[in-house]
C-alpha atoms as a PDB file:
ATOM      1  CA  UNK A   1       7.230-188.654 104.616  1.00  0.00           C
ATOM      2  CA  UNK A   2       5.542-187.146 107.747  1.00  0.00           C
ATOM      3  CA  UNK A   3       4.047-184.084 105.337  1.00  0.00           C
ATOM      4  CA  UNK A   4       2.389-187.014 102.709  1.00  0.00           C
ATOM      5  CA  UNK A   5       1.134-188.844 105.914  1.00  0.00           C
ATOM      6  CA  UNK A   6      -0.246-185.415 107.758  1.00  0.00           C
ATOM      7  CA  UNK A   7      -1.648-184.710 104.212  1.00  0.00           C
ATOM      8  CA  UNK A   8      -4.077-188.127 104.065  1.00  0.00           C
ATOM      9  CA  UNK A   9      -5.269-188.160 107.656  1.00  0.00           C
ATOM     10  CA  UNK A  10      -6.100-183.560 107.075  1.00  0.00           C
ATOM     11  CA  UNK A  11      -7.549-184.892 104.183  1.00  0.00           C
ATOM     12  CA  UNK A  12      -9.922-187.927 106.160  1.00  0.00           C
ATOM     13  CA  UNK A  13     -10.376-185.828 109.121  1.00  0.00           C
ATOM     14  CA  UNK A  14     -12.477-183.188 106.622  1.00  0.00           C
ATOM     15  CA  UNK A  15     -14.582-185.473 106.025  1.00  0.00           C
ATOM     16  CA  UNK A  16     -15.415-186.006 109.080  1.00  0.00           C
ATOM     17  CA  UNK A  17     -14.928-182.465 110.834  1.00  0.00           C
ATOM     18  CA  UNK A  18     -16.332-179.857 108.128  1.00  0.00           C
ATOM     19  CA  UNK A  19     -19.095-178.264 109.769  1.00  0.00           C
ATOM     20  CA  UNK A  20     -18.266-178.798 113.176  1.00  0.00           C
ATOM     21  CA  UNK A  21     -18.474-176.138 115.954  1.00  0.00           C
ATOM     22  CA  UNK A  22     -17.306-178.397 119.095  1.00  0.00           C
ATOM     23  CA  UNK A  23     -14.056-179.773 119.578  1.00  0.00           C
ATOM     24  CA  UNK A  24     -11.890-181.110 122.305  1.00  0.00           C
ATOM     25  CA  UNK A  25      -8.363-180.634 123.212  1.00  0.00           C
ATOM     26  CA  UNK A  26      -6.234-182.669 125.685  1.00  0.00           C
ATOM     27  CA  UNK A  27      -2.889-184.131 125.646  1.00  0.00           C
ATOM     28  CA  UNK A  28      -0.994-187.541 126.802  1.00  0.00           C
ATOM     29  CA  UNK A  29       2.779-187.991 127.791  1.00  0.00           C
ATOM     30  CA  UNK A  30       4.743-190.123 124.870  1.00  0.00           C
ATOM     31  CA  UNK A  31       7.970-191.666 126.390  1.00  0.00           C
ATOM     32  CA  UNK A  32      10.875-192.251 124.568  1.00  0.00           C
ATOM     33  CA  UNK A  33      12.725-194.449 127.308  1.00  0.00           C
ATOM     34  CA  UNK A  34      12.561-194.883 131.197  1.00  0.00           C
ATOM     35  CA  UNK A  35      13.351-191.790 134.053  1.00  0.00           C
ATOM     36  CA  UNK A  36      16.236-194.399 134.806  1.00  0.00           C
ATOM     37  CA  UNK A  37      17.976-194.620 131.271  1.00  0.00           C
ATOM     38  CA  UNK A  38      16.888-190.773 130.112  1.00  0.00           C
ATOM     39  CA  UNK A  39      20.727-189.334 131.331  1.00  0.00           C
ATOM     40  CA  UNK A  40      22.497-191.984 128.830  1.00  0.00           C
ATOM     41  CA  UNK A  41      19.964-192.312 126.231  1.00  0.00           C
ATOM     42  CA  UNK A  42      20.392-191.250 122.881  1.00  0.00           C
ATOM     43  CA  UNK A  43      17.132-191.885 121.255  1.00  0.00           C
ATOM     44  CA  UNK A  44      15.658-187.990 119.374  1.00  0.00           C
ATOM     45  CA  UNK A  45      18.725-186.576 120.218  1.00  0.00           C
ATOM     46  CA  UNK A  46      19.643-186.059 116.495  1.00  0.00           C
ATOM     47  CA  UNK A  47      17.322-183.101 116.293  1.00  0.00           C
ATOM     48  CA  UNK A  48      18.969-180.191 118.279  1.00  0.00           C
ATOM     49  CA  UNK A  49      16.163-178.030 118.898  1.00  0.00           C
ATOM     50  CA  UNK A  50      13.771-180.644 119.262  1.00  0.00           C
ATOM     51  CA  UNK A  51      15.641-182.642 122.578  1.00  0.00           C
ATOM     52  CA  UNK A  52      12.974-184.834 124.675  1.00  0.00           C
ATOM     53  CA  UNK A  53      13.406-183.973 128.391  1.00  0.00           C
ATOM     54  CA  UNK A  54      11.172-184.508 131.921  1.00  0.00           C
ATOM     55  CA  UNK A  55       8.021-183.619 132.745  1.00  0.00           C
ATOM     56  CA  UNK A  56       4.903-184.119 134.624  1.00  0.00           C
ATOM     57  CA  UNK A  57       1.733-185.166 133.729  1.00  0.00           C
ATOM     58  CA  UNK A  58      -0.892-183.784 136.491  1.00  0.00           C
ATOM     59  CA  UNK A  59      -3.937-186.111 135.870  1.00  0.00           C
ATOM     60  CA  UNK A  60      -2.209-189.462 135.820  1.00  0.00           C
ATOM     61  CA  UNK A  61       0.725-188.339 138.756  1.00  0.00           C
ATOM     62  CA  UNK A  62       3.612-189.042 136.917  1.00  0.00           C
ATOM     63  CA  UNK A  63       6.810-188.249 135.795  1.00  0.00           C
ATOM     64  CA  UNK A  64       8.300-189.208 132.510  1.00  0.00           C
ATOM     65  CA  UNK A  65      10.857-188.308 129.921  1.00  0.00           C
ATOM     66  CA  UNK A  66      10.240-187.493 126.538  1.00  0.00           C
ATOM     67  CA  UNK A  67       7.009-185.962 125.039  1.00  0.00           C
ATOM     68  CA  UNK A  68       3.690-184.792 125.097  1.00  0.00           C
ATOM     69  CA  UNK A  69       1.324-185.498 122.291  1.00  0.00           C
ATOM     70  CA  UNK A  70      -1.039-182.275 122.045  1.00  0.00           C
ATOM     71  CA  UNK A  71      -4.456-183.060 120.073  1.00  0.00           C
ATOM     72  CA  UNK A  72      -7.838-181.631 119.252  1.00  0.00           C
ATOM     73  CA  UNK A  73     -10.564-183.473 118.365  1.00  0.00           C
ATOM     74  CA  UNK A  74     -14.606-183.428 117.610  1.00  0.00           C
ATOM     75  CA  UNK A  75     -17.327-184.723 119.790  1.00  0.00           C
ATOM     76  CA  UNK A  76     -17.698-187.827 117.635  1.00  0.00           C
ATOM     77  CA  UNK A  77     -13.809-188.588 118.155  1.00  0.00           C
ATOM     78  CA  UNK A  78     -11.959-187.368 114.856  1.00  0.00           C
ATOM     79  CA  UNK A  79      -8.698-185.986 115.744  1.00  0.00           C
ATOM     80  CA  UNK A  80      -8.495-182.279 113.711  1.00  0.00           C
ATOM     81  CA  UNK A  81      -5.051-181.145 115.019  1.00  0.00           C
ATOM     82  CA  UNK A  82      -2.183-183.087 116.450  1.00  0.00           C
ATOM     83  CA  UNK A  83       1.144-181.854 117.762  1.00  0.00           C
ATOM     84  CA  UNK A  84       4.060-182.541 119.808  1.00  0.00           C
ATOM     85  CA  UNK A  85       6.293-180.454 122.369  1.00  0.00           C
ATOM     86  CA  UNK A  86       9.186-181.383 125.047  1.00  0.00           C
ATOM     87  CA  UNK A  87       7.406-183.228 128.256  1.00  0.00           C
ATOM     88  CA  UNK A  88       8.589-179.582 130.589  1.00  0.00           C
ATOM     89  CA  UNK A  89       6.144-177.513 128.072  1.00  0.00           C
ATOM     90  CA  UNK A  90       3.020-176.601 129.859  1.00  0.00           C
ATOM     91  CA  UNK A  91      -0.421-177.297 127.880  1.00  0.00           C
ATOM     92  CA  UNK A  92      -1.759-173.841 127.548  1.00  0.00           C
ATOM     93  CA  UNK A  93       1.474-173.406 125.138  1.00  0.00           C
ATOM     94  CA  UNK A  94      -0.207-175.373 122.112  1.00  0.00           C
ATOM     95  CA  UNK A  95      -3.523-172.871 122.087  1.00  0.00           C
ATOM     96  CA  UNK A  96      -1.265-170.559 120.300  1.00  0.00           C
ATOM     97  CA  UNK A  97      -0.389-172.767 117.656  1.00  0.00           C
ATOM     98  CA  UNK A  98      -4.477-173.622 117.614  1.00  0.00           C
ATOM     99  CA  UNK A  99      -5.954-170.626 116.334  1.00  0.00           C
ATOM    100  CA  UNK A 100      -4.521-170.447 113.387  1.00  0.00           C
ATOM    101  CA  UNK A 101      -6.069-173.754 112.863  1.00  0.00           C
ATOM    102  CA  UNK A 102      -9.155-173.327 114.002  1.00  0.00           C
ATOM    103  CA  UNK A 103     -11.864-170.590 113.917  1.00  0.00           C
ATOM    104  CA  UNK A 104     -15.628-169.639 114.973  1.00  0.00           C
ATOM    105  CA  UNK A 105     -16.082-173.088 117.470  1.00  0.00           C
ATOM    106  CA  UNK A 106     -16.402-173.952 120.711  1.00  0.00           C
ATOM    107  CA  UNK A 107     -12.872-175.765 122.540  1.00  0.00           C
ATOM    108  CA  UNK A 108     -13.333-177.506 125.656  1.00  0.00           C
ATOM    109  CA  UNK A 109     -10.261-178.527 127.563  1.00  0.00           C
ATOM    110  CA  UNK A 110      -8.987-179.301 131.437  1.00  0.00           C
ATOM    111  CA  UNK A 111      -7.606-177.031 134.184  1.00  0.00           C
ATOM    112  CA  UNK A 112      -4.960-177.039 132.215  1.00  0.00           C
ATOM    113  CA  UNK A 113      -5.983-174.662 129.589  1.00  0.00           C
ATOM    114  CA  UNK A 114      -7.217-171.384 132.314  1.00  0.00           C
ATOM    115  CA  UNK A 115      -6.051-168.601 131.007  1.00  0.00           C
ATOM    116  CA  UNK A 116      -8.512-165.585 131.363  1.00  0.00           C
ATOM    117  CA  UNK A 117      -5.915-163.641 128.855  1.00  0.00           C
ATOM    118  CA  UNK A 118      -6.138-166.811 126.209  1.00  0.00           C
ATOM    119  CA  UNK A 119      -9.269-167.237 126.138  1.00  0.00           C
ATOM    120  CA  UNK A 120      -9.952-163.430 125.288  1.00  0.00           C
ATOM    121  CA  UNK A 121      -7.095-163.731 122.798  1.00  0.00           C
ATOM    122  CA  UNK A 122      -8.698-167.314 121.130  1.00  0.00           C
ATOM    123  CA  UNK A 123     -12.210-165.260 120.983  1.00  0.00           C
ATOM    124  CA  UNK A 124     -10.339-161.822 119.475  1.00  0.00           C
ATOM    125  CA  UNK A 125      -8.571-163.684 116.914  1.00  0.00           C
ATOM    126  CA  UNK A 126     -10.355-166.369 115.577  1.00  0.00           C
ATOM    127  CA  UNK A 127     -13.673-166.330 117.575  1.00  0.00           C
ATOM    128  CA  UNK A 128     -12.669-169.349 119.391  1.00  0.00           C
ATOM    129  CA  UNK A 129     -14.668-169.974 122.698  1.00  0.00           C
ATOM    130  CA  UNK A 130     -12.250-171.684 125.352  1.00  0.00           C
ATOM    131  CA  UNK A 131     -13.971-173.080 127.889  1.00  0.00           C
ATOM    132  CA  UNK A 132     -12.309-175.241 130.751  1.00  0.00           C
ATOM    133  CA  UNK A 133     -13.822-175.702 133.808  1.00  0.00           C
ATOM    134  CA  UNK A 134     -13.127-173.979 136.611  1.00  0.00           C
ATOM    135  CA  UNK A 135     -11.115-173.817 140.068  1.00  0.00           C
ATOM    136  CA  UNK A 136     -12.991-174.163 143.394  1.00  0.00           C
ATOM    137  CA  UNK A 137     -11.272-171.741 144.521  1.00  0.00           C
ATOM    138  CA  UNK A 138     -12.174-169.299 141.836  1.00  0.00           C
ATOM    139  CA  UNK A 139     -13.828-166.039 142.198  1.00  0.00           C
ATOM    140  CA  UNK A 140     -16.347-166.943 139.856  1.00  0.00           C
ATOM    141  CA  UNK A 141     -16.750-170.228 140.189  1.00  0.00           C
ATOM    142  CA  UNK A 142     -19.345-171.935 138.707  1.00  0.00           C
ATOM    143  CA  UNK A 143     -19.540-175.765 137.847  1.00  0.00           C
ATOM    144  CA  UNK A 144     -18.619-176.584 134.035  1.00  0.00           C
ATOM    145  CA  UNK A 145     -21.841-177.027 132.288  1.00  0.00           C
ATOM    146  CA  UNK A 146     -22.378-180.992 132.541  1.00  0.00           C
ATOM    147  CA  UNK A 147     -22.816-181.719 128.949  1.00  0.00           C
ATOM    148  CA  UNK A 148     -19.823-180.249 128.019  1.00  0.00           C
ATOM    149  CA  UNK A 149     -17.837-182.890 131.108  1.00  0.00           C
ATOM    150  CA  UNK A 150     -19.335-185.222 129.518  1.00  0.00           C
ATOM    151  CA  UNK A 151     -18.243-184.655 126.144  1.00  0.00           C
ATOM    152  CA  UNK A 152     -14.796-183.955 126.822  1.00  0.00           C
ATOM    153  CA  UNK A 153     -14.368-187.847 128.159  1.00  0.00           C
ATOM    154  CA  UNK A 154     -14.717-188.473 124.264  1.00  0.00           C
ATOM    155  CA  UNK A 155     -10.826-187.299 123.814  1.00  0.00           C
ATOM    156  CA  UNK A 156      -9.710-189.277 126.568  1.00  0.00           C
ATOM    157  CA  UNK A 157     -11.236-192.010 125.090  1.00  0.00           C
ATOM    158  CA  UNK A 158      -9.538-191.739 121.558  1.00  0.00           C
ATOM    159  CA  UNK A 159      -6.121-191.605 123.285  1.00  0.00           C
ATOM    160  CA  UNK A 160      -6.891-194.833 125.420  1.00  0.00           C
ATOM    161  CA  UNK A 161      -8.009-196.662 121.647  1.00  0.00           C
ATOM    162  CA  UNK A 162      -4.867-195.308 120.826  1.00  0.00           C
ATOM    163  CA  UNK A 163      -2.424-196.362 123.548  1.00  0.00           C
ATOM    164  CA  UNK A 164      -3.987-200.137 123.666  1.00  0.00           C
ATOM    165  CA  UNK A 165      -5.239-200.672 120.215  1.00  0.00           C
ATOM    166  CA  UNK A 166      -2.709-199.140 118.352  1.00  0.00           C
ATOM    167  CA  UNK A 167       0.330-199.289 121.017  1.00  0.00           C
ATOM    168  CA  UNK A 168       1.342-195.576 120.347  1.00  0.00           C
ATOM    169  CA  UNK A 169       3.300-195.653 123.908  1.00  0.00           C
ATOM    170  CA  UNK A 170       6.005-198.253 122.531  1.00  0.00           C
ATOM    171  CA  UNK A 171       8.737-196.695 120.658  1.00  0.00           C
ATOM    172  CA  UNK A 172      11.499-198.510 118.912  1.00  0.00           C
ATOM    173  CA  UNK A 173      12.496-195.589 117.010  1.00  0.00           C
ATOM    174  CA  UNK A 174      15.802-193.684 117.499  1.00  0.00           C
ATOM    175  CA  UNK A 175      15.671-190.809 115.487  1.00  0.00           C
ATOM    176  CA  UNK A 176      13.250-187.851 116.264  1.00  0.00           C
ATOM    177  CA  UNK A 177      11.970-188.111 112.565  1.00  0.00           C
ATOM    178  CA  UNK A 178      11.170-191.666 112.956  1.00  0.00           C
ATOM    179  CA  UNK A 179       9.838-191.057 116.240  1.00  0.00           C
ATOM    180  CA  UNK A 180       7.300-188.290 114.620  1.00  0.00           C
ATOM    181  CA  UNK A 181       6.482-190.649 111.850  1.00  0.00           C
ATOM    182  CA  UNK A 182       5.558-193.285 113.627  1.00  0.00           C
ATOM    183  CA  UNK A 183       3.006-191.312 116.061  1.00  0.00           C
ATOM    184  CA  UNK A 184       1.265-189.821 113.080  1.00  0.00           C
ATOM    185  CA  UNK A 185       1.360-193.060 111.379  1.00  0.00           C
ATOM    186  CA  UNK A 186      -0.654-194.470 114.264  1.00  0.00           C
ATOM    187  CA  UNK A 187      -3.124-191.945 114.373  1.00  0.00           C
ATOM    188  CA  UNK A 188      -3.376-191.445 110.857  1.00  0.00           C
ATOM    189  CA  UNK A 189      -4.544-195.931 110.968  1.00  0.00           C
ATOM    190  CA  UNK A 190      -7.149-194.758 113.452  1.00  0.00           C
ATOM    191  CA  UNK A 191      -8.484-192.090 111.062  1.00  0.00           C
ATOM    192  CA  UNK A 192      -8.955-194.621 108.152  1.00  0.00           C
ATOM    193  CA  UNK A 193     -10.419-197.364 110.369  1.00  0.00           C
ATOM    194  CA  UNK A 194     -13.049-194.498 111.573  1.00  0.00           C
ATOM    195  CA  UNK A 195     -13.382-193.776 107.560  1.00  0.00           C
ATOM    196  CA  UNK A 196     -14.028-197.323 106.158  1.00  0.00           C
ATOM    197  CA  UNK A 197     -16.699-197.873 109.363  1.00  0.00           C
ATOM    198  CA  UNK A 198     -18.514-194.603 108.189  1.00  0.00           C
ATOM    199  CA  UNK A 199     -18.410-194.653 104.404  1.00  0.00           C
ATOM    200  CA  UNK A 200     -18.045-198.730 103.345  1.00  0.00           C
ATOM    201  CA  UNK A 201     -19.666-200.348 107.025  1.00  0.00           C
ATOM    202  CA  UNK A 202     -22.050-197.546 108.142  1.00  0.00           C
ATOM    203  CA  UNK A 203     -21.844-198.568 111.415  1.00  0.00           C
ATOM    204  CA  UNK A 204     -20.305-196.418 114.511  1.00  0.00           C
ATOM    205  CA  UNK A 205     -16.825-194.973 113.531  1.00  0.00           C
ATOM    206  CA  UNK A 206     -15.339-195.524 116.564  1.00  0.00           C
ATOM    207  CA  UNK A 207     -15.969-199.463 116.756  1.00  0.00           C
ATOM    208  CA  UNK A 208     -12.329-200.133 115.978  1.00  0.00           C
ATOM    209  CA  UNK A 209     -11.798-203.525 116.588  1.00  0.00           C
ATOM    210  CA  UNK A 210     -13.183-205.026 113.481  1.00  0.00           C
ATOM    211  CA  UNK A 211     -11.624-206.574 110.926  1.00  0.00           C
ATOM    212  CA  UNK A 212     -11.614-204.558 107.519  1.00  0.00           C
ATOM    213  CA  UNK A 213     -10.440-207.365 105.010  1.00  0.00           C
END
């Protein structure tokens, strides 16, 4: 089921994302149940490999249990890869998996993605230009280049549509596989909606509260 549903939205999102050279990555924390309840719960623990656990989402402060949804997207707010991982996995983990699904662009990310050593590895392997902003503190600091800040806001927007229009944060599934289908379900919805506005509406993809009937 999830490899016929991962099969439609590859299929949309190359419609969309063909000839692009930008794309964003970022990811969001998915629960699976409260902190409180995540000792006694059960839910995705039929999967032994695959347990949820804790973890801690920097740019929102908080702790949760369960996982994080890893994505990259283009500018105009297509998502091109999707993942997930445990919560404790850091970020910079899911660039490995990227290059061999992406190659020649540009990737803009957070703080989260520094990694002098990636970023030469991204460029070596697949010519894949990483570019986060970065630290203050740096020794070659320099401020990110403000078109490219401003761009990278279009991910965070796509996960917000996500979270409120399509409710991708509550889970009433028990098993891991049901879990998975249901986020790429979600996501995959969002992809047709952005399809129908651009081929049948012609109007801006990412207007998604419109009725389609």
């Amino acid at each position: 089921m999830v490899g016929k549903i991962n099969e439609i939205r590859l299929k949309l999102a190359r419609s969309f994302n063909e000839f692009e050279k930008l794309f964003i990555i970022d990811s969001i924390p998915v629960e699976v149940c409260k902190l409180s309840r995540s000792n006694t719960s059960k839910t995705c623990k039929d999967t032994e490999y695959f347990y949820p656990n804790r973890g801690f989402f920097a740019s929102q402060q908080i702790h949760f249990y369960g996982y994080k949804l890893h994505a990259v997207c283009c500018v105009k707010g297509v998502f091109q890869s999707v993942d997930l991982s445990p919560a404790s996995v850091h970020d910079i983990h899911y660039l490995k998996d990227i290059r061999e699904q992406l190659s020649d662009c540009t990737l803009l990310g957070d703080k989260g993605y520094l990694s002098s050593e990636i970023q030469i590895d991204l460029f070596n392997y697949e010519q894949i230009e990483l570019e986060p902003p970065k630290r203050v503190n740096q020794k070659d600091y320099k401020p990110q280049f403000y078109l490219f800040k401003k761009q990278r806001k279009r991910i965070e927007t796509l996960f917000s549509q996500l979270c409120d229009q399509f409710m991708i944060r509550r889970n009433y599934a028990k098993s891991f596989e049901g879990f998975k289908t249901r986020l790429l379900a979600k996501i995959t919805a969002l992809t047709v909606v952005q399809f129908i506005n651009k081929v049948y509406f012609n109007k801006n993809i990412n207007n998604l509260k419109v009725s389609i009937i």
